[in-house]
C-alpha atoms as a PDB file:
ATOM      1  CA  UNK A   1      54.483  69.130 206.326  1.00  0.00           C
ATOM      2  CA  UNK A   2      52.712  66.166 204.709  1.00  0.00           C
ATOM      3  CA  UNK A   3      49.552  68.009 204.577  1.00  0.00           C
ATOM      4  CA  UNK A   4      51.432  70.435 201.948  1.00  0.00           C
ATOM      5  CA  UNK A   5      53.174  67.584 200.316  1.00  0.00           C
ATOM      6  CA  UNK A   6      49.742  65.825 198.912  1.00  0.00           C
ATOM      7  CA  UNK A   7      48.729  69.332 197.732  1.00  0.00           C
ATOM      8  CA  UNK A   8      51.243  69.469 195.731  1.00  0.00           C
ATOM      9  CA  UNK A   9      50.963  66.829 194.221  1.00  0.00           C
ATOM     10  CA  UNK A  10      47.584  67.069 193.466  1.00  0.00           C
ATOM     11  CA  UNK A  11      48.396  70.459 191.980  1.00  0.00           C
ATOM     12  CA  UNK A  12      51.082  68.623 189.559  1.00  0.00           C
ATOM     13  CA  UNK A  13      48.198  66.096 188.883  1.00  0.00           C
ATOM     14  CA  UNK A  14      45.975  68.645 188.312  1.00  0.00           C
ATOM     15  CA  UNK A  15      48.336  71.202 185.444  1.00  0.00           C
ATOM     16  CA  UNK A  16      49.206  67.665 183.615  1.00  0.00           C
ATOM     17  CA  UNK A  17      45.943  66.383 182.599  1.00  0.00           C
ATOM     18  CA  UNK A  18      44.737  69.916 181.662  1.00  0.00           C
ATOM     19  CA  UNK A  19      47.370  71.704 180.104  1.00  0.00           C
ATOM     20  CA  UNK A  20      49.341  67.872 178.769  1.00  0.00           C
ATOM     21  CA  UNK A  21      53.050  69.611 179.548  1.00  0.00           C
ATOM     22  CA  UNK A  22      54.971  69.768 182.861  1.00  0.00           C
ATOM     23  CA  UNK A  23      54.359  72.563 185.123  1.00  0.00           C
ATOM     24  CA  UNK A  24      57.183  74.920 185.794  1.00  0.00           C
ATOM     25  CA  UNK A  25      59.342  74.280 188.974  1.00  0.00           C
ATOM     26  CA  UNK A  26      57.969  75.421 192.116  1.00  0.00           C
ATOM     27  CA  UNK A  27      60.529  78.189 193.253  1.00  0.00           C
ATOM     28  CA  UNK A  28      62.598  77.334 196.489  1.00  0.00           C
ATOM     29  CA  UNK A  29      60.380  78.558 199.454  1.00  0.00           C
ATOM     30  CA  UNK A  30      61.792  81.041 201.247  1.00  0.00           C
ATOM     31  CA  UNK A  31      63.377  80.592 204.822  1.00  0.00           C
ATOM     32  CA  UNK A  32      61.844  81.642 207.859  1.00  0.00           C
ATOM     33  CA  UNK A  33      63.352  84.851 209.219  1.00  0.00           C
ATOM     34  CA  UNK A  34      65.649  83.762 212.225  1.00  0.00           C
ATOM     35  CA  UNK A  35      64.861  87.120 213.905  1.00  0.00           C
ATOM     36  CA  UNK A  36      61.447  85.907 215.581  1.00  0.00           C
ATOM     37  CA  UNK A  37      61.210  86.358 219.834  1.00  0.00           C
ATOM     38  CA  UNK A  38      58.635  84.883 221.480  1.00  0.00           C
ATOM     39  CA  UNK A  39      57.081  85.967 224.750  1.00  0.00           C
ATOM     40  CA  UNK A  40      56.989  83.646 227.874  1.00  0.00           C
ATOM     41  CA  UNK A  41      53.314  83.010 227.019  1.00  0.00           C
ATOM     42  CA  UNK A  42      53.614  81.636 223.612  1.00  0.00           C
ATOM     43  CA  UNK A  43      52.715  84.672 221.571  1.00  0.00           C
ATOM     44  CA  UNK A  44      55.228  85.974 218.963  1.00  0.00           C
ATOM     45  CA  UNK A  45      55.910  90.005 220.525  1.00  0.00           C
ATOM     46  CA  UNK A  46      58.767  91.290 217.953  1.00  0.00           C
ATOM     47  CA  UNK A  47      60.140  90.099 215.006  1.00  0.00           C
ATOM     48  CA  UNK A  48      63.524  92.111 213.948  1.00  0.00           C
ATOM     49  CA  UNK A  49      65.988  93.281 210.863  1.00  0.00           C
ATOM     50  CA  UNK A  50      69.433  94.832 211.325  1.00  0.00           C
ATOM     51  CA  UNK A  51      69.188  97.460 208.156  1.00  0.00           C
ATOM     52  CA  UNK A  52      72.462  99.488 209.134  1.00  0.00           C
ATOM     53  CA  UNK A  53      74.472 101.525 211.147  1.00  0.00           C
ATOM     54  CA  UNK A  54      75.429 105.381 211.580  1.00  0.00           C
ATOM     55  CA  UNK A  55      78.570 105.615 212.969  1.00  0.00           C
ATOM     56  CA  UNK A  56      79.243 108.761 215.297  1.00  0.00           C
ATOM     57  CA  UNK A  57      82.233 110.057 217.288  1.00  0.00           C
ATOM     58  CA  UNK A  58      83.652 106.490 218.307  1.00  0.00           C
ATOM     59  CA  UNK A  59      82.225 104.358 219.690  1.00  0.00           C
ATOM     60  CA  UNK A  60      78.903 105.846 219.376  1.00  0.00           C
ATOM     61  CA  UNK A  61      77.014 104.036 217.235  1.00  0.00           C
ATOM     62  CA  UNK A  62      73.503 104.329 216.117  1.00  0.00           C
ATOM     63  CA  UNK A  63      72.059 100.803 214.377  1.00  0.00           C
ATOM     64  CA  UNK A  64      68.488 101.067 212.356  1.00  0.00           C
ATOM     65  CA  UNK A  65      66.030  98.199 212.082  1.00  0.00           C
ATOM     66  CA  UNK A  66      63.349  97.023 211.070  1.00  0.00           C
ATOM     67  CA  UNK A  67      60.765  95.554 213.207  1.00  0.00           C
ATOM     68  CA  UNK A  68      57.348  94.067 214.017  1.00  0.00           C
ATOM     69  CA  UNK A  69      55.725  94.471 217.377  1.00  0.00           C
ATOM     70  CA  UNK A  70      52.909  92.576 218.678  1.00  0.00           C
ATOM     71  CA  UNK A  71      50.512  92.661 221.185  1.00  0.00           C
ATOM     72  CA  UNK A  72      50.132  89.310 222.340  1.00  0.00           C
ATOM     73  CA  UNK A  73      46.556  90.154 224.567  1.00  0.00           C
ATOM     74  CA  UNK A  74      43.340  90.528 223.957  1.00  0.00           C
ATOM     75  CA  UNK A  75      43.934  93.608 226.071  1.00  0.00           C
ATOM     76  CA  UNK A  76      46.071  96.938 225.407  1.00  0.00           C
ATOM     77  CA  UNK A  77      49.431  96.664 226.510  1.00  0.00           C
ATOM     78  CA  UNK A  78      52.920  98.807 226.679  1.00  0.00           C
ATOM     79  CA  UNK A  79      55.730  97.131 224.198  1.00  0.00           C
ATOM     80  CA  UNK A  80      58.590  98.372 225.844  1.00  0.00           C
ATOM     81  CA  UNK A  81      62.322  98.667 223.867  1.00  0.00           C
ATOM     82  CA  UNK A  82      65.865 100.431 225.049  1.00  0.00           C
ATOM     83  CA  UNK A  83      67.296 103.146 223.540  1.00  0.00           C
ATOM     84  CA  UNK A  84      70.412 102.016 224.390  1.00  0.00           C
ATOM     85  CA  UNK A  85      72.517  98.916 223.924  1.00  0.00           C
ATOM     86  CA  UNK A  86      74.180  97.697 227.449  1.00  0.00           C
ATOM     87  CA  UNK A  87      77.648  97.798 228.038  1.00  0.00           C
ATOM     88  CA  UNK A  88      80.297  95.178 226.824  1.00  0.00           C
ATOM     89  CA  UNK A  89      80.088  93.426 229.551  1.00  0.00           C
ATOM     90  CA  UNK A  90      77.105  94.828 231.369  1.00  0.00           C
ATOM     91  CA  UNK A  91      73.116  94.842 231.571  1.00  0.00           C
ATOM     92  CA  UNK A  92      73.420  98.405 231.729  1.00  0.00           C
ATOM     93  CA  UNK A  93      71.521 100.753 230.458  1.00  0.00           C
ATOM     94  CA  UNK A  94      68.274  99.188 230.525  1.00  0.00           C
ATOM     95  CA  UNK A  95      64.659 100.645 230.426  1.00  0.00           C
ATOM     96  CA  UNK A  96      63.902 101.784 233.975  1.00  0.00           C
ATOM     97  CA  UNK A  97      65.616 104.231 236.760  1.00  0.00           C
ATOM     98  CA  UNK A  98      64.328 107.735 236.330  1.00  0.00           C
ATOM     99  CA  UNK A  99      63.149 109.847 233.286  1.00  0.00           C
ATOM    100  CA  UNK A 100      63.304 113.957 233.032  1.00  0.00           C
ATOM    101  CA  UNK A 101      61.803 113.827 229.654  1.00  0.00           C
ATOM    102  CA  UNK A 102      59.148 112.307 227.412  1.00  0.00           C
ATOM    103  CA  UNK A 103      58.614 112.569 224.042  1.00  0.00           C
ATOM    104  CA  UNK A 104      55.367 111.835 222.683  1.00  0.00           C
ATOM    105  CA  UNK A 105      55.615 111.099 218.813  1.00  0.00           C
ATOM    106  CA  UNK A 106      52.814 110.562 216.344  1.00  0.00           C
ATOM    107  CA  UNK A 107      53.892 108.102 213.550  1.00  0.00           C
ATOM    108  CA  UNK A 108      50.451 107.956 211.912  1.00  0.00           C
ATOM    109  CA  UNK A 109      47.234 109.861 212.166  1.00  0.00           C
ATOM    110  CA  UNK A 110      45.604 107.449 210.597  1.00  0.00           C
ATOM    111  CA  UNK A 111      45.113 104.751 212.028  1.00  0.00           C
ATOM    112  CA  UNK A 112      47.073 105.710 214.927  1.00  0.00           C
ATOM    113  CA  UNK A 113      50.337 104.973 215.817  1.00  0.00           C
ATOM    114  CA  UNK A 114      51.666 106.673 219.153  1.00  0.00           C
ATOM    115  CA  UNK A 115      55.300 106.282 220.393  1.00  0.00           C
ATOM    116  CA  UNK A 116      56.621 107.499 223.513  1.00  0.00           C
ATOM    117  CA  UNK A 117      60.470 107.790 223.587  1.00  0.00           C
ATOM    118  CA  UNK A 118      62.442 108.516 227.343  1.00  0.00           C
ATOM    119  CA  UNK A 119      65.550 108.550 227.901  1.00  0.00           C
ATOM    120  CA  UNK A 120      66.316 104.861 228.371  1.00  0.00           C
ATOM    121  CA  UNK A 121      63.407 103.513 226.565  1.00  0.00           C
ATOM    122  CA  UNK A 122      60.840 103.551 223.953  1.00  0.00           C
ATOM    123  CA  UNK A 123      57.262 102.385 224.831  1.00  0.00           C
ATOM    124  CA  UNK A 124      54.188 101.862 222.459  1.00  0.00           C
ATOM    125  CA  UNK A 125      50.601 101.020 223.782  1.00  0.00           C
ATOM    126  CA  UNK A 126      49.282  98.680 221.289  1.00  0.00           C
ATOM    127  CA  UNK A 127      45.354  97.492 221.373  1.00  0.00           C
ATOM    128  CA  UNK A 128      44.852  93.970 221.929  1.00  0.00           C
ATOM    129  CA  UNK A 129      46.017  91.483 219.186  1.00  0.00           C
ATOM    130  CA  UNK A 130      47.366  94.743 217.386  1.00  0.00           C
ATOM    131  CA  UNK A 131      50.221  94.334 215.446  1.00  0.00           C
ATOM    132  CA  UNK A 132      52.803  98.001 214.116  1.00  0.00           C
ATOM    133  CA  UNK A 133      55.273  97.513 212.052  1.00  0.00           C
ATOM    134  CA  UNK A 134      57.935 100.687 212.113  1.00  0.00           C
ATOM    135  CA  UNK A 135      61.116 101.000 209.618  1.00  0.00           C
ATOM    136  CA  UNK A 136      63.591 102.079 211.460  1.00  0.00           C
ATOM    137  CA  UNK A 137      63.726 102.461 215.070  1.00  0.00           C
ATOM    138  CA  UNK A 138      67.231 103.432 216.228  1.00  0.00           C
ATOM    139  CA  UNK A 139      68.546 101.998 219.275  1.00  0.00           C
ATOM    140  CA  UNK A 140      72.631 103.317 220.104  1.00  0.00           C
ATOM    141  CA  UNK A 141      75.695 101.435 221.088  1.00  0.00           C
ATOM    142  CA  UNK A 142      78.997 102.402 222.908  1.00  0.00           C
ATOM    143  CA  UNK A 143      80.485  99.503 221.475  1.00  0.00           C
ATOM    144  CA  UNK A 144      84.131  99.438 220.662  1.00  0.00           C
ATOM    145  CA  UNK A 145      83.882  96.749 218.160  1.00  0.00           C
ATOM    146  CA  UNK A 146      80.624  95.739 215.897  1.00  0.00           C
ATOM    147  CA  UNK A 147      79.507  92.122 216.902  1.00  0.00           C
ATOM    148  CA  UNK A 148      78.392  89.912 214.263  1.00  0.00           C
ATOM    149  CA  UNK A 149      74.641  90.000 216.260  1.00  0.00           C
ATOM    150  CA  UNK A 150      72.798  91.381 219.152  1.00  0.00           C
ATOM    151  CA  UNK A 151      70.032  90.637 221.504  1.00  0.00           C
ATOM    152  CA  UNK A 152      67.449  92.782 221.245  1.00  0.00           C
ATOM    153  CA  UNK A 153      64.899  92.509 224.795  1.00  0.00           C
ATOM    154  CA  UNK A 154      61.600  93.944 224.906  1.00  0.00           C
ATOM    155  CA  UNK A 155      59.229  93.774 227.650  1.00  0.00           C
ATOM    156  CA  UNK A 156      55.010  93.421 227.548  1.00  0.00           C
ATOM    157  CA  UNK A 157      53.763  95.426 230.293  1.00  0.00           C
ATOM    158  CA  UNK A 158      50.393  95.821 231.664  1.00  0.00           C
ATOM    159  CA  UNK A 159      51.249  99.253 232.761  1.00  0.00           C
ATOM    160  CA  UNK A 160      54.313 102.209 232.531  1.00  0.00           C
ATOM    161  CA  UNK A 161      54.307 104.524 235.463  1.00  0.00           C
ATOM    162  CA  UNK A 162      56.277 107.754 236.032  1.00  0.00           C
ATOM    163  CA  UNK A 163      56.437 108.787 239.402  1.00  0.00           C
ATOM    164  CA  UNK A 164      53.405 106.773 240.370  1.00  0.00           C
ATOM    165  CA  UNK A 165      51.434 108.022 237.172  1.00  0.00           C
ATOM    166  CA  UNK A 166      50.583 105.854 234.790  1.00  0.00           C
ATOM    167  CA  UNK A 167      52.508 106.924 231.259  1.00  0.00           C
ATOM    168  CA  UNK A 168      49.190 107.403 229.486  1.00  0.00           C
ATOM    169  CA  UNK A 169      48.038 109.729 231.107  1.00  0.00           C
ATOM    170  CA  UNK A 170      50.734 111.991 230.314  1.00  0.00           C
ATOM    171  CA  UNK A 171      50.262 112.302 227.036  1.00  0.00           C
ATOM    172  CA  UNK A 172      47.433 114.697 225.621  1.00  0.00           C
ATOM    173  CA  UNK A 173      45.588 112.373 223.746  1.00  0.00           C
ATOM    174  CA  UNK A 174      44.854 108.601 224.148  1.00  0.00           C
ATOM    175  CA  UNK A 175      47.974 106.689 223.028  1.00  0.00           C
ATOM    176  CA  UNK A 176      46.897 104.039 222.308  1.00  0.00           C
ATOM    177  CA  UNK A 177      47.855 102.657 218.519  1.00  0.00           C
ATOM    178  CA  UNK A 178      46.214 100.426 216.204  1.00  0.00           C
ATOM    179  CA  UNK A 179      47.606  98.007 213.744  1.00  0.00           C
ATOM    180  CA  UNK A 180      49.577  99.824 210.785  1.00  0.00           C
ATOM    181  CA  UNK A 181      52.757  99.840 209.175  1.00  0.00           C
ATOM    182  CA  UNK A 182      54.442 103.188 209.572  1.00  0.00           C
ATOM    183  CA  UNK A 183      57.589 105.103 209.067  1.00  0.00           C
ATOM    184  CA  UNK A 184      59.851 105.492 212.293  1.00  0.00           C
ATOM    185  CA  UNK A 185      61.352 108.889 213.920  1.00  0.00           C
ATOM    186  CA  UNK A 186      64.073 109.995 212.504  1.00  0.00           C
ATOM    187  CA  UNK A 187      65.633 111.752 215.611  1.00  0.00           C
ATOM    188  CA  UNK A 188      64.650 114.009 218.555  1.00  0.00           C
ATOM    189  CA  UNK A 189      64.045 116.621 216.637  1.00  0.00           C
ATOM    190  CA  UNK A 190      61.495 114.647 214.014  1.00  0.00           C
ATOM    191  CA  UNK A 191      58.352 116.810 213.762  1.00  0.00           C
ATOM    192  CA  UNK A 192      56.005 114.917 214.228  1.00  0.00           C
ATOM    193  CA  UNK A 193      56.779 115.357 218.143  1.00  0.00           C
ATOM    194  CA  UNK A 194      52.949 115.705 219.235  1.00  0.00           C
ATOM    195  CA  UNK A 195      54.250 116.943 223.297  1.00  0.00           C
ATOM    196  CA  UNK A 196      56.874 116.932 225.344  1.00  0.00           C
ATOM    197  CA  UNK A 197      56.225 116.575 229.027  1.00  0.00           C
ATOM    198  CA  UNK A 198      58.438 117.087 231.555  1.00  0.00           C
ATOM    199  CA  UNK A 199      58.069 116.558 235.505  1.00  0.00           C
ATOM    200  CA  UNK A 200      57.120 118.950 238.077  1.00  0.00           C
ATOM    201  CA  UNK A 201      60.145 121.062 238.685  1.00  0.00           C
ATOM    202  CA  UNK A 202      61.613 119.061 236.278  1.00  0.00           C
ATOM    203  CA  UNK A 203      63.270 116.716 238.559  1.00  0.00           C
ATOM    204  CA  UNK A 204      63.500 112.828 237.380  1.00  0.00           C
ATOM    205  CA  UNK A 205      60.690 110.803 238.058  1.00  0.00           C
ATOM    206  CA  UNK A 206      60.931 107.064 238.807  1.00  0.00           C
ATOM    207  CA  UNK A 207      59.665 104.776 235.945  1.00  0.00           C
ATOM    208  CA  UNK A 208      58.010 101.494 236.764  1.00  0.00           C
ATOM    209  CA  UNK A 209      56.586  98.398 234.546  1.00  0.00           C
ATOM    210  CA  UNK A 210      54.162  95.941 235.872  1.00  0.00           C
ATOM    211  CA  UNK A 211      55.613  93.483 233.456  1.00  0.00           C
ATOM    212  CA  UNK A 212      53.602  90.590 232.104  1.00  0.00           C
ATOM    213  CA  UNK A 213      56.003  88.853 229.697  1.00  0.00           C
ATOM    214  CA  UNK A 214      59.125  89.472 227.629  1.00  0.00           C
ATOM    215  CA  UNK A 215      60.787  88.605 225.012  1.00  0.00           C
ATOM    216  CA  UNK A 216      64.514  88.628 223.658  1.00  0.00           C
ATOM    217  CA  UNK A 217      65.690  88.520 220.132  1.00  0.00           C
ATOM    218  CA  UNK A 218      68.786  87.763 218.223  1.00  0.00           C
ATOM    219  CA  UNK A 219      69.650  89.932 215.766  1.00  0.00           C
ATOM    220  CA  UNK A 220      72.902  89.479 212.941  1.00  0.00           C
ATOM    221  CA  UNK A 221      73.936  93.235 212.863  1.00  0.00           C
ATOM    222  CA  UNK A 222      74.422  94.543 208.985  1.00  0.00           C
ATOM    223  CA  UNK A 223      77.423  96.616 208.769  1.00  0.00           C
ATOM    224  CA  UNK A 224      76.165  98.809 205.913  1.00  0.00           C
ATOM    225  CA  UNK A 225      77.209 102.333 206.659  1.00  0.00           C
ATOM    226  CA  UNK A 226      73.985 104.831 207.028  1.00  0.00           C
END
């Protein structure tokens, strides 16, 4: 902080003796967003905005944000998100159990931004030191009553396996996404839906994350109607 005090002074120093009048006033800096998680390992994963809410039969609720995800590695890895809120009360639903469907969705061709939405989560495979940004991503409640915030959790994972196969593979290109800033899906049936896979005899297959770090945010909730 006293490193940026002496340059400004200098700078008033500076804008007297050439110009002989008063500088204007600085304008009040802005304050750090308060929506800033940071993984176990020191590395900032997502930073978050609450930009509304579309309200459906009650209590179904489905909020819209804006957000910044981060691969903290030097290496690719999964940034995993719910779907779903928990419970009042609960830590249910949560990214895991099984998944009968996944939707592969390309938000940019170029550079390329790959999304892969399940059931219970939404998973994107960022290169190393990559950073997406994606306005919105919806994520639903069953919430009687809007809180005034939320915790938002997200998970770094080395690797996202359905039924013992690793998620990338299921898609028909290579997923993995580069640094951008890109529109988010609208809803299942957005169309930029590259595939759809489904398991053998589509029965449920088991989802696993070998998770390296994670993350959980605070987010005020707007309660602007979408």
């Amino acid at each position: 902080m006293m490193r940026y005090t002496i340059s400004f002074a200098l700078l008033v120093v500076c804008a007297c003796s050439n110009a002989g009048t008063l500088p204007p006033a600085p304008s009040a800096p802005k304050a750090p967003p308060p929506t800033l998680a940071s993984a176990t390992d020191g590395g900032n994963v997502i930073e978050a905005t609450s930009v509304g809410t579309w309200r459906g039969k009650p209590p179904l609720k489905r909020h819209a944000f804006d957000v910044v995800l981060h691969n903290p590695s030097h290496e690719p890895r999964w940034i995993v998100l719910p779907t779903m809120f928990p419970y009042e009360s609960s830590n249910e639903p949560a990214p895991g159990g099984s998944e009968g469907e996944i939707r592969w969705l390309v938000l940019s061709k170029q550079p390329r931004v790959v999304i892969a939405r399940g059931g219970q989560f939404l998973a994107i495979r960022l290169a190393g030191d990559a950073r997406v940004g994606i306005s919105p991503i919806w994520i639903e409640s069953w919430w009687k009553d809007l809180p005034k915030s939320t915790e938002l959790r997200v998970l770094v994972a080395r690797e996202v396996t359905i039924g013992g196969t690793a998620l990338a593979a299921l898609a028909d290109s290579d997923p993995t996404s580069a640094s951008a800033m890109v529109i988010g899906a609208k809803d299942v049936g957005d169309e930029r839906v590259e595939t759809i896979w489904h398991p053998p005899g589509d029965r449920a297959s088991p989802i696993a994350f070998d998770v390296e770090s994670s993350a959980v945010v605070t987010v005020p909730l707007v309660r602007d109607e979408l």
